[in-house]
N, C-alpha and C. Protein backbone atom coordinates (compact mmCIF):
# COMPACT_ATOMS: atom_id res chain seq x y z
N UNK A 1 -37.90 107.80 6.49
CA UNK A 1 -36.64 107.09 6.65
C UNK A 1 -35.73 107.89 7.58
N UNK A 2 -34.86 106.99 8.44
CA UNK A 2 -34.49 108.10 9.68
C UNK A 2 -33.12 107.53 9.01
N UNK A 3 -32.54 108.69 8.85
CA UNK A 3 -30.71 109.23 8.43
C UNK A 3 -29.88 108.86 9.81
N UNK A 4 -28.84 108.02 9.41
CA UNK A 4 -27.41 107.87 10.76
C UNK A 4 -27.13 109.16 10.88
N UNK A 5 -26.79 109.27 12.10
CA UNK A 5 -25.94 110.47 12.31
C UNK A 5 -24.61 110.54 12.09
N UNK A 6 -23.89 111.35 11.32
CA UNK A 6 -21.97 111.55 10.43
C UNK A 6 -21.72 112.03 11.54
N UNK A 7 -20.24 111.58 12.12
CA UNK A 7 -19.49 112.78 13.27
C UNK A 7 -18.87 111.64 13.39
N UNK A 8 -17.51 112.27 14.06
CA UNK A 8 -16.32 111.86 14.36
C UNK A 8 -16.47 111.58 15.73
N UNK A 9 -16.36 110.80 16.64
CA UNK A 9 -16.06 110.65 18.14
C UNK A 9 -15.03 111.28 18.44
N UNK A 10 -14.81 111.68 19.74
CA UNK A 10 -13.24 112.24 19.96
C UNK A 10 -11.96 111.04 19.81
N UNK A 11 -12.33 109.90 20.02
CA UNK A 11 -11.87 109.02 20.12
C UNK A 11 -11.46 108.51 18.80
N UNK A 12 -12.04 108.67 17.77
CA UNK A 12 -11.15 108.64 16.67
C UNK A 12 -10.89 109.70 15.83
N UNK A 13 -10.63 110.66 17.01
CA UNK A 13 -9.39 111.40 16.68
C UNK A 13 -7.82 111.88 16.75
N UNK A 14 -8.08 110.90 17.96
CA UNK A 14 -6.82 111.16 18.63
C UNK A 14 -6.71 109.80 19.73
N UNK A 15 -5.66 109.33 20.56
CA UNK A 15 -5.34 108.72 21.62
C UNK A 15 -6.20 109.33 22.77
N UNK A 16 -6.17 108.12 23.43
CA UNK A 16 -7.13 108.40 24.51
C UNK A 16 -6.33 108.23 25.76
N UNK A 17 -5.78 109.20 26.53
CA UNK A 17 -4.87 108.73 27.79
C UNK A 17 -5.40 108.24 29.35
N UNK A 18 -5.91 107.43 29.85
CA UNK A 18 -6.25 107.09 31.03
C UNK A 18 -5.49 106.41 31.97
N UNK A 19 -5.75 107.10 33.44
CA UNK A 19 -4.59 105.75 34.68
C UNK A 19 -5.03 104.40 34.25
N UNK A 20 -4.17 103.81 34.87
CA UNK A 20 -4.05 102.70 34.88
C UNK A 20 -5.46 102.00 36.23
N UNK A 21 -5.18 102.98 37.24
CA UNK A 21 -5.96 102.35 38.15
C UNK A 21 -7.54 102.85 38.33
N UNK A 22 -8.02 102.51 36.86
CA UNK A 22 -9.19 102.64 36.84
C UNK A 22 -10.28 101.39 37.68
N UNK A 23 -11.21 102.24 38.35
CA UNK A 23 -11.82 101.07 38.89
C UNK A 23 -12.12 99.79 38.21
N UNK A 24 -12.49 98.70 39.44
CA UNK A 24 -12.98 96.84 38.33
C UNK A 24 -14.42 97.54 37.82
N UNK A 25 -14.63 96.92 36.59
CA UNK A 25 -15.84 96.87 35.63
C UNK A 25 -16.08 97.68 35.12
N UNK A 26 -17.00 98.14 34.64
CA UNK A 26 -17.33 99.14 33.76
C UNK A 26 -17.33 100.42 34.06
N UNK A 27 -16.20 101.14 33.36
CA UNK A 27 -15.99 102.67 33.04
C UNK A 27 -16.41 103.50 32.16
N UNK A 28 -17.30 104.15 31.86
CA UNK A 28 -17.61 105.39 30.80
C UNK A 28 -16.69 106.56 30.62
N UNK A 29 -16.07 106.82 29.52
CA UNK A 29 -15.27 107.97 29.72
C UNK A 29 -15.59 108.22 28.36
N UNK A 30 -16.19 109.51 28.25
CA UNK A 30 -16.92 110.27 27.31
C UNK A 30 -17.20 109.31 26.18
N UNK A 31 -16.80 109.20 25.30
CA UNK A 31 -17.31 107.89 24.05
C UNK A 31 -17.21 106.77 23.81
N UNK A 32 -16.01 106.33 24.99
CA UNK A 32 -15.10 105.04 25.40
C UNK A 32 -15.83 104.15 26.22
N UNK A 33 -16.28 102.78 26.29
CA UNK A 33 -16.23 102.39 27.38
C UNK A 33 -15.38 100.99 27.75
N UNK A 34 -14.62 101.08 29.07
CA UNK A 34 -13.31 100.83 29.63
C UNK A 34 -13.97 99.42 30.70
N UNK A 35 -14.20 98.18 30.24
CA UNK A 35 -14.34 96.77 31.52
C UNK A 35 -13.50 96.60 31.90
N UNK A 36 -13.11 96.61 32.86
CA UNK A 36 -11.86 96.25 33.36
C UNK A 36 -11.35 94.92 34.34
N UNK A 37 -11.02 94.08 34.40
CA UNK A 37 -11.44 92.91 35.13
C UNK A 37 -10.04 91.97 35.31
N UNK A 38 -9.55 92.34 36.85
CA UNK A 38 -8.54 92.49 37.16
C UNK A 38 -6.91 93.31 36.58
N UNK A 39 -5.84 92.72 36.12
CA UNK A 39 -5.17 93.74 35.51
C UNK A 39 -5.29 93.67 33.83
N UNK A 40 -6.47 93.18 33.30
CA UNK A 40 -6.79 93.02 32.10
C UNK A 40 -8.00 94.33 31.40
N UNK A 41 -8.08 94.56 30.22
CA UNK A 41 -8.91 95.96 30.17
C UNK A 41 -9.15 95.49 28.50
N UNK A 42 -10.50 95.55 28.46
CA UNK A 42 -11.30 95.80 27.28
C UNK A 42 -11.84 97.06 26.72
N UNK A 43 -11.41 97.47 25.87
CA UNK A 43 -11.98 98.81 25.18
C UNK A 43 -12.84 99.38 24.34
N UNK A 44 -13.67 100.15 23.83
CA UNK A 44 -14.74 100.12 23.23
C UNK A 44 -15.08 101.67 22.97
N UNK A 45 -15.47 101.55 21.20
CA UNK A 45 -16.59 102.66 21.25
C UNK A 45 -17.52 102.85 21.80
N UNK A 46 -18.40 103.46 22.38
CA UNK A 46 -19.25 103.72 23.02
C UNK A 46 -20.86 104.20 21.81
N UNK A 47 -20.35 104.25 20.92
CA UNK A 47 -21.20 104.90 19.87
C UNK A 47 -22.16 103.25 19.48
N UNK A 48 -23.23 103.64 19.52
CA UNK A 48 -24.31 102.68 19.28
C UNK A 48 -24.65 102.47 17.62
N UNK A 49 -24.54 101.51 17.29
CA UNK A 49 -24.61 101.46 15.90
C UNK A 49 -25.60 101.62 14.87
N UNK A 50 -26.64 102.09 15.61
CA UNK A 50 -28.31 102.15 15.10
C UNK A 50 -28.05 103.37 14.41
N UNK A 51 -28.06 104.47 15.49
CA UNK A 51 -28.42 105.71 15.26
C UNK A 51 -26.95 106.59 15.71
N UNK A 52 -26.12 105.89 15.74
CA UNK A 52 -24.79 106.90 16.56
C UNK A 52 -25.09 107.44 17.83
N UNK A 53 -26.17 107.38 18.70
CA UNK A 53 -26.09 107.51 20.42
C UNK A 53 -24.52 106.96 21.35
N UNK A 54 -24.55 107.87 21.93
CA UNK A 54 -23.39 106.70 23.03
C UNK A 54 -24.18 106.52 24.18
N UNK A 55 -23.99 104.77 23.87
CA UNK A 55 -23.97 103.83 25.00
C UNK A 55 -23.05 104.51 26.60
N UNK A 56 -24.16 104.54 27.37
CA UNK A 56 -23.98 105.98 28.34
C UNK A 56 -24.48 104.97 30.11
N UNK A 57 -24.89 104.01 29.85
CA UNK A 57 -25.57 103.37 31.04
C UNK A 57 -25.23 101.82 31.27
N UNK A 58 -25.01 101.04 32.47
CA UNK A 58 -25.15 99.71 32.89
C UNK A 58 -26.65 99.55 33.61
N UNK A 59 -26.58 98.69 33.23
CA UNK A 59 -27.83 97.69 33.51
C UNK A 59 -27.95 96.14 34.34
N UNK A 60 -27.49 95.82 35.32
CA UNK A 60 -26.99 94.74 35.64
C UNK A 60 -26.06 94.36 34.85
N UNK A 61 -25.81 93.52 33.92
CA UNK A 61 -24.94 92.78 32.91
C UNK A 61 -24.86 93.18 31.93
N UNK A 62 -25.64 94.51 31.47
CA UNK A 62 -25.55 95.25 30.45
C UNK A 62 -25.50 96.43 29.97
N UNK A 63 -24.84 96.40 29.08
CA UNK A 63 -24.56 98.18 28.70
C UNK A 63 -26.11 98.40 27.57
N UNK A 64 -26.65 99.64 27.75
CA UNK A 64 -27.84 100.21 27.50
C UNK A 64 -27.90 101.87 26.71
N UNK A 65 -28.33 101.39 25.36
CA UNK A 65 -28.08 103.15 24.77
C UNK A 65 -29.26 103.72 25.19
N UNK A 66 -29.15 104.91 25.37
CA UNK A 66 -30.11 105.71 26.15
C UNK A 66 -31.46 105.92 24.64
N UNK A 67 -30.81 106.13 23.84
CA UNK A 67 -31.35 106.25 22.76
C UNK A 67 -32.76 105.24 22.04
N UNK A 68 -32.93 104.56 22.00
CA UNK A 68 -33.86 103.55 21.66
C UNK A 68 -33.26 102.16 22.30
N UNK A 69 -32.62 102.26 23.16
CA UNK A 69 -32.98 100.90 24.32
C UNK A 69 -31.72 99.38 23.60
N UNK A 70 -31.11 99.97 22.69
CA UNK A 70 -30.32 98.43 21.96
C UNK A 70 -29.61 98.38 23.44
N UNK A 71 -29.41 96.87 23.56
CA UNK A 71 -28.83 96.26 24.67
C UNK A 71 -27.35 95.49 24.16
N UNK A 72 -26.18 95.79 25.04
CA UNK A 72 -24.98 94.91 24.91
C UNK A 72 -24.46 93.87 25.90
N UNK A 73 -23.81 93.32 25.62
CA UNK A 73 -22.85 92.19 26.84
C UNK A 73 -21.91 93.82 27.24
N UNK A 74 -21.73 92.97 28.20
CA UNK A 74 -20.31 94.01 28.77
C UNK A 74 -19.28 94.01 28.04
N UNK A 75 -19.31 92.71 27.19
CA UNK A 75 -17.63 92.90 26.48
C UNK A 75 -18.41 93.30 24.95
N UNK A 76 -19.57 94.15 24.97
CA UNK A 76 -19.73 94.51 23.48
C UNK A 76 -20.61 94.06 22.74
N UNK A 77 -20.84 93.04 22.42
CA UNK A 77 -21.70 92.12 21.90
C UNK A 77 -23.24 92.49 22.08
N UNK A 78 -23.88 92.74 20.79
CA UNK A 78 -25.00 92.97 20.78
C UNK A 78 -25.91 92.02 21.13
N UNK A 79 -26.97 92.34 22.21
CA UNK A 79 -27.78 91.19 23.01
C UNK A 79 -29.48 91.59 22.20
N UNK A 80 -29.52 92.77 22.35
CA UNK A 80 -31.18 93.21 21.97
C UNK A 80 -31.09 94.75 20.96
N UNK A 81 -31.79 94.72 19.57
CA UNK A 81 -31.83 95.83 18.67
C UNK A 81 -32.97 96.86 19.41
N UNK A 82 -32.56 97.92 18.52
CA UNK A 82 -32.53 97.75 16.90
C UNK A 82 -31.24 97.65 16.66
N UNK A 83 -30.02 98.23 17.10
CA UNK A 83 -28.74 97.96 16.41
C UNK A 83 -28.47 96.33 16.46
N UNK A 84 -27.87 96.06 15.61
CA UNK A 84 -27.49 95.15 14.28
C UNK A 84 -26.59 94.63 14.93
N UNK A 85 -25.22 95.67 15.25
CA UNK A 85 -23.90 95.24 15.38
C UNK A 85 -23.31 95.30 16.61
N UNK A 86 -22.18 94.70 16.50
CA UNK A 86 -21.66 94.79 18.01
C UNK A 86 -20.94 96.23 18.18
N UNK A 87 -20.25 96.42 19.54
CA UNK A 87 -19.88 97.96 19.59
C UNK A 87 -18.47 97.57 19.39
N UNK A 88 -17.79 98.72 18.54
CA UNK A 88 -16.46 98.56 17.68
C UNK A 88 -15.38 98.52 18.67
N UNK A 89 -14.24 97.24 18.84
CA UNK A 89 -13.16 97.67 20.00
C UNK A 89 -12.56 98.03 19.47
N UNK A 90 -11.90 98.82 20.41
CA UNK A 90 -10.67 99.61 19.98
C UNK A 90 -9.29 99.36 20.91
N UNK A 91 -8.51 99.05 20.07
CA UNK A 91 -7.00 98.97 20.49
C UNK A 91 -6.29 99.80 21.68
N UNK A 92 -5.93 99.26 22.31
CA UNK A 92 -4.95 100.00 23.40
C UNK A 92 -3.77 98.83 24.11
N UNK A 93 -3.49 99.84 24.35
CA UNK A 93 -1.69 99.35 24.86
C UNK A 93 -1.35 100.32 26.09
N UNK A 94 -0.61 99.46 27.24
CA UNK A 94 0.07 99.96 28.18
C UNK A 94 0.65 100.52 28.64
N UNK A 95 1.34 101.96 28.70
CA UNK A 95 2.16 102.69 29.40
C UNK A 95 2.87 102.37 30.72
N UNK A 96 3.68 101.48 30.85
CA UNK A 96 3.96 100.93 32.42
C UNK A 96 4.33 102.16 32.81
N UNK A 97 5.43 102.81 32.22
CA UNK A 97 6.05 103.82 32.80
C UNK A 97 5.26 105.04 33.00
N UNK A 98 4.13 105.12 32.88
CA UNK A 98 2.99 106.45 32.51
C UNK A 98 2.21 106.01 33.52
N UNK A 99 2.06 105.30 33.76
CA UNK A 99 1.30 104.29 34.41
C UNK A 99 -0.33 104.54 34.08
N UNK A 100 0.03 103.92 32.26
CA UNK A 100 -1.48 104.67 31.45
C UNK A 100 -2.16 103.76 31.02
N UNK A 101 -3.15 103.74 30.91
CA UNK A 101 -3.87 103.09 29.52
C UNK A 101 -4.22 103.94 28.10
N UNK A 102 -3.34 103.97 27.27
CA UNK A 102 -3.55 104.26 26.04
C UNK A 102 -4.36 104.02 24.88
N UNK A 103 -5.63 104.69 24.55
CA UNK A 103 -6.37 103.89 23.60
C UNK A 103 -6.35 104.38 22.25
N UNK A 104 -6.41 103.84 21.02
CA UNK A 104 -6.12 103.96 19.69
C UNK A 104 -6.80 104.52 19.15
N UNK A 105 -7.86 105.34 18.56
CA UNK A 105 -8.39 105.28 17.51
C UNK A 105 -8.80 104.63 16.66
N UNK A 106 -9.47 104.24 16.38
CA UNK A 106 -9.77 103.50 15.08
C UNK A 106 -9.03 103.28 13.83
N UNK A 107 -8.93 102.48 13.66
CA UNK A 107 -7.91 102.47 11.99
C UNK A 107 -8.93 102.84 11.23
């Protein structure tokens, strides 16, 4: 029987501060990953829900854990297992004046 891996992401530990003018589409930033599609931005754990890998690669239309191969939509959504679930979003909010993208932690 193969055990999940326990650990905290950095990301829910703390806020995550990024520009604003992150490139269009898909961004990796260490455990996060950032679609971005025009001035609109989707956020995401990056942690794969099988085994705790982070989802680390695109694939044409899809995000790809390096780990045993589970496949996502870009906005998350689990397309091909072994993971089960979709990848967890996470909250963020705007800094106009920072000119940031702020991301939440997890509740």
């Amino acid at each position: 029987m193969v055990k999940r891996k326990l650990y905290r992401l950095k990301s829910e530990q703390h806020p995550v501060r990024l520009p604003l003018d992150l490139p269009q589409g898909v961004t990796f930033h260490e455990d996060i990953i950032i679609n971005r599609d025009g001035n609109s931005y989707r956020t995401m754990s990056a942690r794969c829900n099988h085994l705790g890998c982070i989802v680390d690669r695109k694939e044409g239309e899809q995000l790809v854990c390096p780990c045993h191969g589970s496949r996502y939509s870009l906005d998350g959504r689990v397309l091909n297992g072994p993971a089960t679930h979709d990848l967890v979003c996470l909250h963020h909010r705007i800094n106009a004046k920072e000119k940031s993208l702020i991301i939440e932690p997890p509740a």
